[in-house]
Protein backbone atom coordinates (compact mmCIF):
# COMPACT_ATOMS: atom_id res chain seq x y z
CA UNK A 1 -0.43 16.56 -21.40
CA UNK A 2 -0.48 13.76 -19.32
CA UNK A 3 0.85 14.42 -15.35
CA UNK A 4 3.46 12.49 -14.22
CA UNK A 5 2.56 12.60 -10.30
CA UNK A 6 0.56 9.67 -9.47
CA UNK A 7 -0.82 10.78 -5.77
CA UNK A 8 -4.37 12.41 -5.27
CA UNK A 9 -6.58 11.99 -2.97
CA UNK A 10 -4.76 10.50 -0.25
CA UNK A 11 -4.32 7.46 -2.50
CA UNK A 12 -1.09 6.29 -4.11
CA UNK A 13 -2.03 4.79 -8.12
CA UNK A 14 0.83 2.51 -9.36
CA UNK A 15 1.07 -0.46 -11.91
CA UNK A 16 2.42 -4.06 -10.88
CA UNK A 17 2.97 -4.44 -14.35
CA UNK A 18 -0.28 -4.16 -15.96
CA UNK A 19 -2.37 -4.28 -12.88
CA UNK A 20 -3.45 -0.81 -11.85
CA UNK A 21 -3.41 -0.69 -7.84
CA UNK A 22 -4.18 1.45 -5.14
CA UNK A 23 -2.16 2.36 -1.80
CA UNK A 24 -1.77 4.33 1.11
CA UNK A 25 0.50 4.28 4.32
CA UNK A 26 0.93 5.96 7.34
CA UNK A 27 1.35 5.69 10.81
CA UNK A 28 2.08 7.68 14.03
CA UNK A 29 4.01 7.15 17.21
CA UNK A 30 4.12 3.21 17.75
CA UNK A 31 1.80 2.51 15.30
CA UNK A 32 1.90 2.00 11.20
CA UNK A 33 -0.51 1.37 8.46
CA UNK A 34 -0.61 0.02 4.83
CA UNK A 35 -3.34 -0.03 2.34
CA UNK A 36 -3.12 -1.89 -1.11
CA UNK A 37 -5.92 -2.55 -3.12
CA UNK A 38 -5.66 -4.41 -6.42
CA UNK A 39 -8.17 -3.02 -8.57
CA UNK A 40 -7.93 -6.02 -11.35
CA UNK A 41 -9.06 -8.51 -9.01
CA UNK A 42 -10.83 -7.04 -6.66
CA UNK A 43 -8.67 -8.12 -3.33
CA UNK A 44 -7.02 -5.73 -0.92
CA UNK A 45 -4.33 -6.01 1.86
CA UNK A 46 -4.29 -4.20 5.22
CA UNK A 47 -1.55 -4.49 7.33
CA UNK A 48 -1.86 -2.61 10.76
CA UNK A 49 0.91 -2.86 13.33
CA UNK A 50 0.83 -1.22 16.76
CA UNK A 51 4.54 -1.02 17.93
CA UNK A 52 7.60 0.58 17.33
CA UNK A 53 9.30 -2.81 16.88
CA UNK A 54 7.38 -4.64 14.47
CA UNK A 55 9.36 -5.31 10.59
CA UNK A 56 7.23 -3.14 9.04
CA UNK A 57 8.64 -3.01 5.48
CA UNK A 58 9.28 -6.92 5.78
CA UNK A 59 5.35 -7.11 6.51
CA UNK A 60 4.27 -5.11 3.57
CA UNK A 61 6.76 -7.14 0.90
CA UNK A 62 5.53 -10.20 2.00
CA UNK A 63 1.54 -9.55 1.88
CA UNK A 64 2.27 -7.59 -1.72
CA UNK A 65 4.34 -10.66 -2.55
CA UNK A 66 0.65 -12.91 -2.13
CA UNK A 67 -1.82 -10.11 -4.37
């Protein structure tokens, strides 16, 4: 049987419709972090922001937008 729960490790695994891809956030107090890494081309995208103020979600759309 095949799970359904596509989290181990730490990592996220996900399709962008056939692409398989890797990712990861997080963050703390004043600080977040993304991690995407498109395993069909071999290019990744960090985005690291160090305030509370900072579009966050906006950020990530708009690097996933360019992988």
């Amino acid at each position: 049987a095949q799970s359904s729960n596509r989290y181990g490790f730490g990592i996220g695994v996900e399709r962008a419709g056939e692409k398989p891809r890797l990712a990861h956030s997080g963050g703390w107090i004043g600080t977040g972090t993304f991690l995407m890494s498109d395993l069909e081309t071999d290019s990744a995208i960090i985005v690291l922001v160090n305030c509370d103020s900072a579009p966050f979600p906006d950020l990530i759309k708009a690097a996933v937008s360019r992988l």
